[in-house]
C-alpha atoms as a PDB file:
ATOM      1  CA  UNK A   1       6.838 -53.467  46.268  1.00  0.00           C
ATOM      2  CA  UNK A   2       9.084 -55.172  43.553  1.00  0.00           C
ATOM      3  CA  UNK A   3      12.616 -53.474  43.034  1.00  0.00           C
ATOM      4  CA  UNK A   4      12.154 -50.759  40.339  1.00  0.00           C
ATOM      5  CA  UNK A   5      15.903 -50.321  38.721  1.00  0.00           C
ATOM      6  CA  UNK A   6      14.975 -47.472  36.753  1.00  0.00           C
ATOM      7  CA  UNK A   7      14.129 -45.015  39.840  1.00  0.00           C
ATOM      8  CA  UNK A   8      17.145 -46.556  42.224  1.00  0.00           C
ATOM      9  CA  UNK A   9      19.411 -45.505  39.013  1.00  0.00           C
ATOM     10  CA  UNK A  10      17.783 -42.194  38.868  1.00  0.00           C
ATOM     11  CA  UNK A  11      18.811 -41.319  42.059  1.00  0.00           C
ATOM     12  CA  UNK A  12      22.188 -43.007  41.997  1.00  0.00           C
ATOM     13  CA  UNK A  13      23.389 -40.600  38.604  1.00  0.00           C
ATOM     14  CA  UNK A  14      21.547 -36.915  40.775  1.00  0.00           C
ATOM     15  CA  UNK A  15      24.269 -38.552  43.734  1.00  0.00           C
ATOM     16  CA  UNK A  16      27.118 -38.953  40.783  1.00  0.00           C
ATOM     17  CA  UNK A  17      26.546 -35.432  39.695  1.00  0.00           C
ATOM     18  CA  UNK A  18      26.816 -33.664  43.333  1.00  0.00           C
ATOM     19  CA  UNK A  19      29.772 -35.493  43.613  1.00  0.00           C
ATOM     20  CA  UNK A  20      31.518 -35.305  40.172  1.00  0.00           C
ATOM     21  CA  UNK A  21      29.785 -32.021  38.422  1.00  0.00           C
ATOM     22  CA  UNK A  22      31.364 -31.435  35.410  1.00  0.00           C
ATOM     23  CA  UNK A  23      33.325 -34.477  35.678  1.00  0.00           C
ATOM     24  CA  UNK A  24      30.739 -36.892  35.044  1.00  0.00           C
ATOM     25  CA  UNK A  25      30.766 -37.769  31.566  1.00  0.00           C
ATOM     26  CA  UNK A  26      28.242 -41.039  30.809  1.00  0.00           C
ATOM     27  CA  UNK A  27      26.807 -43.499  33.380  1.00  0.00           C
ATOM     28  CA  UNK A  28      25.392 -46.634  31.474  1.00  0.00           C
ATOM     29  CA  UNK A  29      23.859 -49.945  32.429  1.00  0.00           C
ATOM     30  CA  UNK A  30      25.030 -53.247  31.564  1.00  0.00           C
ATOM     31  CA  UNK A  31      24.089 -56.851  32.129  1.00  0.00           C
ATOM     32  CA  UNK A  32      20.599 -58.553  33.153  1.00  0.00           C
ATOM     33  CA  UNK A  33      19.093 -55.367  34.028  1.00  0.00           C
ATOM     34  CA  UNK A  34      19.791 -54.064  30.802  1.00  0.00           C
ATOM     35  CA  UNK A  35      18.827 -57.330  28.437  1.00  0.00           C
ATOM     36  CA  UNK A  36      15.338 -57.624  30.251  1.00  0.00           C
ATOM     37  CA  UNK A  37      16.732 -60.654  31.895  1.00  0.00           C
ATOM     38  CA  UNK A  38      17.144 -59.951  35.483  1.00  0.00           C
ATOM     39  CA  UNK A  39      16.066 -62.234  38.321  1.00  0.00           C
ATOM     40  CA  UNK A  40      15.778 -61.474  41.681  1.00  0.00           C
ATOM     41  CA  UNK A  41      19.518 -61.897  42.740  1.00  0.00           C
ATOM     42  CA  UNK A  42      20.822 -60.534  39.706  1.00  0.00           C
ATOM     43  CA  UNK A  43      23.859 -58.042  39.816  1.00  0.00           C
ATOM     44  CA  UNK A  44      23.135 -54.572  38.994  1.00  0.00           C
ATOM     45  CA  UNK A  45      25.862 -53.544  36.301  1.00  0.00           C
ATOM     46  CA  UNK A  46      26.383 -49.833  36.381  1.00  0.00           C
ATOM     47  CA  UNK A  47      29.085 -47.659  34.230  1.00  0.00           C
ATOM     48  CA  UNK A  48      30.685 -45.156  35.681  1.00  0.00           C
ATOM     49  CA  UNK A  49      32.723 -42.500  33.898  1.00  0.00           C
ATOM     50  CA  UNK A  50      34.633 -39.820  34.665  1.00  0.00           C
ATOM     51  CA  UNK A  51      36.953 -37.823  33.206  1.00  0.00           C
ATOM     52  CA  UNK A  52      39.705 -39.275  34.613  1.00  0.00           C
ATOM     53  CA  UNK A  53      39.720 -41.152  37.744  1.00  0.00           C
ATOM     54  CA  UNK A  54      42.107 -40.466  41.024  1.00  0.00           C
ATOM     55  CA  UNK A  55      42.454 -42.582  43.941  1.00  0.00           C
ATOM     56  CA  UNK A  56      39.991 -40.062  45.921  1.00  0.00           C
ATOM     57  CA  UNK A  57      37.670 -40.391  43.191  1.00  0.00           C
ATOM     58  CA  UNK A  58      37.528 -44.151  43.944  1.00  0.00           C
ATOM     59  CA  UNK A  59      37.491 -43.084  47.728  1.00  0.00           C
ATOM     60  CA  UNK A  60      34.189 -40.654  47.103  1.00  0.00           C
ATOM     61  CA  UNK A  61      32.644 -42.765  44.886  1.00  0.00           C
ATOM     62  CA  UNK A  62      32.696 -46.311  47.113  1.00  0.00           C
ATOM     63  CA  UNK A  63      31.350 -43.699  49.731  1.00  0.00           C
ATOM     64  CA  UNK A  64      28.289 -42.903  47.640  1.00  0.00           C
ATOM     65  CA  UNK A  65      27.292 -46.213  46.750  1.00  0.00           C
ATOM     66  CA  UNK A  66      26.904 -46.849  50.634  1.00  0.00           C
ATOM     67  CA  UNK A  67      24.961 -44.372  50.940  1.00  0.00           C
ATOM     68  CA  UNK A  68      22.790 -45.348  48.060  1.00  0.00           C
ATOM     69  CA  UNK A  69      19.270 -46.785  49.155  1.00  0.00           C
ATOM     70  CA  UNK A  70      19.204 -50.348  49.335  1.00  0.00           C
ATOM     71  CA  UNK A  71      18.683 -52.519  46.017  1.00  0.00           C
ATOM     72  CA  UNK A  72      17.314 -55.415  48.161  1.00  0.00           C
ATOM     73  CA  UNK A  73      19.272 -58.467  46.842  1.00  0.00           C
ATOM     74  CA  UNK A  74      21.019 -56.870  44.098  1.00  0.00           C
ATOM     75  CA  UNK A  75      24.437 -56.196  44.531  1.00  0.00           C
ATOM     76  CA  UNK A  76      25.840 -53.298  42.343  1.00  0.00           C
ATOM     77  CA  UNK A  77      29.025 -53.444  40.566  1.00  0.00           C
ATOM     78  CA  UNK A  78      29.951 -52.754  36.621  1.00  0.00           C
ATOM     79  CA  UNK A  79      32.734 -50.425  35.966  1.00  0.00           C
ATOM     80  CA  UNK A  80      34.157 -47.196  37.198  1.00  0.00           C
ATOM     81  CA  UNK A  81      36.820 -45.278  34.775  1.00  0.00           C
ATOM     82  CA  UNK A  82      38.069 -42.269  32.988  1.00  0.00           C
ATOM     83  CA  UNK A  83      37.473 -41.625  29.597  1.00  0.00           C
ATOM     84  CA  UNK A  84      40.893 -41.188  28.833  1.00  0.00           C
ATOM     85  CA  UNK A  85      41.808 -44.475  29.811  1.00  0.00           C
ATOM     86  CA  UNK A  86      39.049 -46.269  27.856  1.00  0.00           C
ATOM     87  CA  UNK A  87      40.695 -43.824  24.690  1.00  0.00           C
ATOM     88  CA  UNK A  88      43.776 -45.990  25.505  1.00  0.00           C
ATOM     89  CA  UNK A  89      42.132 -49.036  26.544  1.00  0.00           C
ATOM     90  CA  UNK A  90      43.161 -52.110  23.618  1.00  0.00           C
ATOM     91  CA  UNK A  91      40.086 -51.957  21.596  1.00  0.00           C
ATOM     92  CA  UNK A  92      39.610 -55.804  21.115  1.00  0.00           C
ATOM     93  CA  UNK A  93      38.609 -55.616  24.856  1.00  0.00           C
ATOM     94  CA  UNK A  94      36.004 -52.977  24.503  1.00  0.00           C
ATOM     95  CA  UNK A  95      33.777 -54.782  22.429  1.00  0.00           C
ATOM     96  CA  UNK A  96      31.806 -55.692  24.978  1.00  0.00           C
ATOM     97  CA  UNK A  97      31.733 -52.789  26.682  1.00  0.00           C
ATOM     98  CA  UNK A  98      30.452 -50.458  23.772  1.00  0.00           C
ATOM     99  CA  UNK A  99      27.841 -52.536  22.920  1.00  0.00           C
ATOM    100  CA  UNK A 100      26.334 -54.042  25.915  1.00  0.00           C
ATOM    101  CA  UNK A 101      26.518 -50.269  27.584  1.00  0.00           C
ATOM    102  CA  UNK A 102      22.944 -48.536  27.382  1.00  0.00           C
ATOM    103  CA  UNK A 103      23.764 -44.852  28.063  1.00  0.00           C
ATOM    104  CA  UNK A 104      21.313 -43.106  30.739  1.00  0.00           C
ATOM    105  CA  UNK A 105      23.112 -40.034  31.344  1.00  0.00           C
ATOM    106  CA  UNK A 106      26.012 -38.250  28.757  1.00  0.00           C
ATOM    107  CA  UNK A 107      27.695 -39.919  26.003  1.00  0.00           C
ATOM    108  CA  UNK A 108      30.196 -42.188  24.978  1.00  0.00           C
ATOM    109  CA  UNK A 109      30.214 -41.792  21.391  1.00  0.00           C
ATOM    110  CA  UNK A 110      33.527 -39.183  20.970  1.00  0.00           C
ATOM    111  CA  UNK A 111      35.269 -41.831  23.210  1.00  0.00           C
ATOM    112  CA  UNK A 112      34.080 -45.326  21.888  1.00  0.00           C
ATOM    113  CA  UNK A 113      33.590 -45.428  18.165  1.00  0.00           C
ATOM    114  CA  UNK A 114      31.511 -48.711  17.227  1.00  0.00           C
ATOM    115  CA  UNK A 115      33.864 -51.736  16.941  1.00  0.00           C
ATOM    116  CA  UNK A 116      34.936 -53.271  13.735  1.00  0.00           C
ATOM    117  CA  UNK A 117      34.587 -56.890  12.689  1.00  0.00           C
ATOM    118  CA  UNK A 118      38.068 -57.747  13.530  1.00  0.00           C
ATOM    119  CA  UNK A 119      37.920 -56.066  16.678  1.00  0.00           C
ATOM    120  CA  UNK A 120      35.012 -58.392  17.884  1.00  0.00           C
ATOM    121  CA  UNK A 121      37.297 -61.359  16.437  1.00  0.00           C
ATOM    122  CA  UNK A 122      39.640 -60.460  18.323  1.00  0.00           C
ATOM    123  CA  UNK A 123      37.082 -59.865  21.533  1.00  0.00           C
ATOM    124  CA  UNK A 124      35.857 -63.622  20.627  1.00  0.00           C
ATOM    125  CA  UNK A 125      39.357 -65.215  20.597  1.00  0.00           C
ATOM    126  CA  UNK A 126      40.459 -63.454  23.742  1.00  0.00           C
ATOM    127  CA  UNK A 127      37.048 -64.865  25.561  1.00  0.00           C
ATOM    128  CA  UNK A 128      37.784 -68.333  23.707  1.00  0.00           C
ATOM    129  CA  UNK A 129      41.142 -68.541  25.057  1.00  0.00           C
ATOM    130  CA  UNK A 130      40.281 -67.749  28.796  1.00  0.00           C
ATOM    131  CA  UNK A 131      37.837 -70.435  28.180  1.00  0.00           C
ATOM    132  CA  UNK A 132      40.223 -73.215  27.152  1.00  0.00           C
ATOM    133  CA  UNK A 133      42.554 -72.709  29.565  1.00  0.00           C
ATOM    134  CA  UNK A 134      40.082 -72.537  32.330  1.00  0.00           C
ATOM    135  CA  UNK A 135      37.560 -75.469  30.929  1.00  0.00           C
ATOM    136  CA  UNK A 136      40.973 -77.767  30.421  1.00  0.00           C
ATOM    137  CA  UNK A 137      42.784 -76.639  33.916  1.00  0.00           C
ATOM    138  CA  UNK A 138      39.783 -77.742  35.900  1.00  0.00           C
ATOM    139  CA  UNK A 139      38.700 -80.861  33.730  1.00  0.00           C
ATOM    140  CA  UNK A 140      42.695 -82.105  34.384  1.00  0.00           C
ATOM    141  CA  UNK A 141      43.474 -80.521  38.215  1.00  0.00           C
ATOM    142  CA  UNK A 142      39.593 -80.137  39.387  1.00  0.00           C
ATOM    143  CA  UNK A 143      35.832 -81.652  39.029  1.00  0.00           C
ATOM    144  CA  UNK A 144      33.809 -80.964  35.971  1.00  0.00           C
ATOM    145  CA  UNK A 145      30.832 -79.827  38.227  1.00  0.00           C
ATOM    146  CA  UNK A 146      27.108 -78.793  36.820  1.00  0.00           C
ATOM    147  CA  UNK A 147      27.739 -75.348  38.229  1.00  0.00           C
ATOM    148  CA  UNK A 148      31.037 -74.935  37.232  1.00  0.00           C
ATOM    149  CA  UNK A 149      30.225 -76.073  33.531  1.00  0.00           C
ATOM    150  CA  UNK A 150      26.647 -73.602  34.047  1.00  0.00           C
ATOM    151  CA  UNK A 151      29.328 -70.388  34.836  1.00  0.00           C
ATOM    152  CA  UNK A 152      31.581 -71.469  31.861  1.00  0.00           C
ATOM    153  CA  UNK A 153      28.408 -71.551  29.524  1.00  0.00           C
ATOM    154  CA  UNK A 154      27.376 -68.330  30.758  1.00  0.00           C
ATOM    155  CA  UNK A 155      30.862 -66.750  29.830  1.00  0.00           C
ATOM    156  CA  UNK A 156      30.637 -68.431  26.914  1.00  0.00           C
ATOM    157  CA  UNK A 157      27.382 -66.196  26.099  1.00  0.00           C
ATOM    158  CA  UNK A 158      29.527 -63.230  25.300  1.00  0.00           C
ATOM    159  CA  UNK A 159      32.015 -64.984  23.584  1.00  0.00           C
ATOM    160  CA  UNK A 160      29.401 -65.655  21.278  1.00  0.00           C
ATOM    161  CA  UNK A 161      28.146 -62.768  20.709  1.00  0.00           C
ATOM    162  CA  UNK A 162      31.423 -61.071  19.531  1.00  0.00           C
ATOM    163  CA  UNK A 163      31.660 -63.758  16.721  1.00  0.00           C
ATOM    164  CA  UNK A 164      28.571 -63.184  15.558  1.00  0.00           C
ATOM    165  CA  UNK A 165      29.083 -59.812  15.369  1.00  0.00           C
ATOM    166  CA  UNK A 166      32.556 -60.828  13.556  1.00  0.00           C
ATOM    167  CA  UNK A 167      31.087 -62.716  10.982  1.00  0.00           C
ATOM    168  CA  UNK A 168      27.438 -61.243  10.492  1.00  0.00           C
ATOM    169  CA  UNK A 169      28.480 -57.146  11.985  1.00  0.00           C
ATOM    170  CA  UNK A 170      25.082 -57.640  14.017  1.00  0.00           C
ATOM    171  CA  UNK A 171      25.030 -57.550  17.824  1.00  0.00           C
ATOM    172  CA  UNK A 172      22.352 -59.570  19.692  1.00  0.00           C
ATOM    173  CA  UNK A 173      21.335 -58.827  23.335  1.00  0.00           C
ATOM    174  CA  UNK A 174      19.716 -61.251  24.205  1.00  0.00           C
ATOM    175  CA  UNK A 175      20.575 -65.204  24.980  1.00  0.00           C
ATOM    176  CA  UNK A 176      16.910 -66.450  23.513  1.00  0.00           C
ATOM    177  CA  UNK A 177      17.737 -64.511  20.207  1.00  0.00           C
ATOM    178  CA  UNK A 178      21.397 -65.213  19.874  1.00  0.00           C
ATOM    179  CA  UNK A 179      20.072 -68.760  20.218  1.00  0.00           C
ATOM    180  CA  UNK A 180      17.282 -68.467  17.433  1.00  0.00           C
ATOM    181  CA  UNK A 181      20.425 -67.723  15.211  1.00  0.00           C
ATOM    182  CA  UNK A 182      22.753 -70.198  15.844  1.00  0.00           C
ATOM    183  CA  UNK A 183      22.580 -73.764  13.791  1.00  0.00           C
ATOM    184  CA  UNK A 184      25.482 -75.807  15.418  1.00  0.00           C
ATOM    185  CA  UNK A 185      23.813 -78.309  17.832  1.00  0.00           C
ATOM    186  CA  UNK A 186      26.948 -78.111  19.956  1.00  0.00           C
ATOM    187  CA  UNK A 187      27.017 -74.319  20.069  1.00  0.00           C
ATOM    188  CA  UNK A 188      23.702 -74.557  20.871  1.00  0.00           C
ATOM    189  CA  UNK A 189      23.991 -76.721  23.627  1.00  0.00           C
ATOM    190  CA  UNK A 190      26.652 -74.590  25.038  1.00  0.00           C
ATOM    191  CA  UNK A 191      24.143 -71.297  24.779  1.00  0.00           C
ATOM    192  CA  UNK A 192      21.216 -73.700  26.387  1.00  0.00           C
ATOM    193  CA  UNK A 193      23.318 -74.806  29.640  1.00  0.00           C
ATOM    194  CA  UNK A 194      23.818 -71.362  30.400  1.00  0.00           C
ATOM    195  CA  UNK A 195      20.487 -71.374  32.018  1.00  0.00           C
ATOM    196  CA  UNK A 196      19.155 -75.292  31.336  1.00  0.00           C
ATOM    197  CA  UNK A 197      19.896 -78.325  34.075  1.00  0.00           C
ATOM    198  CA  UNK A 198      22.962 -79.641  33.627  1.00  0.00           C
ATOM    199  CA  UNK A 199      23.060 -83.383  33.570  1.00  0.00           C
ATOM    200  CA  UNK A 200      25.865 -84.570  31.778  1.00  0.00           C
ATOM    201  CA  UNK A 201      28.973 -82.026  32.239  1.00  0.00           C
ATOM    202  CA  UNK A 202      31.141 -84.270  30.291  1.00  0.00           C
ATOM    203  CA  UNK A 203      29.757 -84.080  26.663  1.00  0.00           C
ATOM    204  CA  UNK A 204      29.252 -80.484  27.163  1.00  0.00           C
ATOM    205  CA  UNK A 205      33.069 -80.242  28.251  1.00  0.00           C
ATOM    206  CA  UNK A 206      34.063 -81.307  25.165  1.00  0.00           C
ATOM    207  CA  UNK A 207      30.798 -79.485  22.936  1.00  0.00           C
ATOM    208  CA  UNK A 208      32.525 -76.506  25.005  1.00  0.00           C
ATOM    209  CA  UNK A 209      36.181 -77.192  24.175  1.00  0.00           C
ATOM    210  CA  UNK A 210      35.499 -77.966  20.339  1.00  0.00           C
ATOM    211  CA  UNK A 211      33.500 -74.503  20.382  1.00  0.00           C
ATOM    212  CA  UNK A 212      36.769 -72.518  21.477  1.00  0.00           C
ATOM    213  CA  UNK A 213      39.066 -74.455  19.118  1.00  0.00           C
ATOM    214  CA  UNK A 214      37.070 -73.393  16.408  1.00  0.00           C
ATOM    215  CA  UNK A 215      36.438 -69.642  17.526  1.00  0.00           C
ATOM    216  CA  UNK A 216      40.719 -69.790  17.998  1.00  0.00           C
ATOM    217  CA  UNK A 217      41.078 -70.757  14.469  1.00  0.00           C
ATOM    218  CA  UNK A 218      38.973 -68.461  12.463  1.00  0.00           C
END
């Protein structure tokens, strides 16, 4: 029988709730499982929030998830926090978070206000940055592999979505859509080899590198 996500999560937040009680203030979804994209070694991303979180809450909770039936070949991770530490968390950062979070259980809106425009910027730049630094370091010190340049595209996926968001203030999901938008052929080739064979690493290295130089400079 094929992995149902939905009942293995519905079991995993009436385990959260014996544990935590009170405590247990949203658990989300993120990720493939979330989009509609998932494939059959995809990660399950769940989210995980307490009140605030103390070393023996980290304790109890990697107990549960051992306990947890098995997800096949689906290895669960996401994010496990307090809510007064995502108040504090630097909101640029968050972006992703807030809107790639589908709440199952509690809320998050008292803690997480939508983001601003500038506040996805700023999520874009931050992602566009990481991505120079590593696409350059590894073109100079390393090999320009197809699955290294796949994993960079990939990462590139969210970058993309946060400057959308900056310039347009809409959020898109989904890699197919995002894709539908976009008009740049070299964004779009970026967006493509996330999933597509790669064959010449190369040009998109450098489609890849002119696509953060421009995201740094809006």
């Amino acid at each position: 029988m094929p992995f149902d996500v939905h009942y293995w999560l519905n079991e995993f937040i009436n385990r959260l709730k014996t544990a935590f009680g009170s405590r247990l203030t949203a658990v989300g979804l993120q990720g493939s499982f979330k989009r509609g994209e998932a494939h059959p070694q995809s990660d399950i991303d769940a989210v995980v929030i307490l009140d605030l979180i103390t070393p023996r809450d980290i304790l109890i909770y990697k107990s549960l998830l051992s306990q947890m039936p098995p997800t096949d070949s689906h290895p669960v991770c996401g994010f496990f926090g307090g809510q007064e530490d995502l108040k504090n968390w630097p909101r640029g950062e968050l972006f992703q978070f807030t809107q790639d979070t589908q709440i199952l259980y509690g809320s998050l809106e008292k803690i997480l206000p939508p983001p601003t425009r500038s506040e996805a910027l700023s999520a874009a730049k931050t992602g566009a940055g990481t991505l120079y630094h590593t696409l350059v370091h590894t073109w100079i010190h390393g090999e320009l592999t197809p699955s290294f340049m796949q994993h960079l595209c990939k990462t590139a996926f969210f970058m993309l979505q946060a400057a959308h968001y900056a310039l347009n203030g809409e959020y898109i999901a989904e890699k197919k859509r995002l894709y539908e938008k976009l008009t740049d052929p070299s964004t779009r080739l970026v967006l493509r080899s996330a999933a597509a064979p790669i064959t010449q690493p190369k040009k998109l290295a450098a489609a890849l590198l002119k696509l953060c130089q421009r995201i740094l400079a809006a």
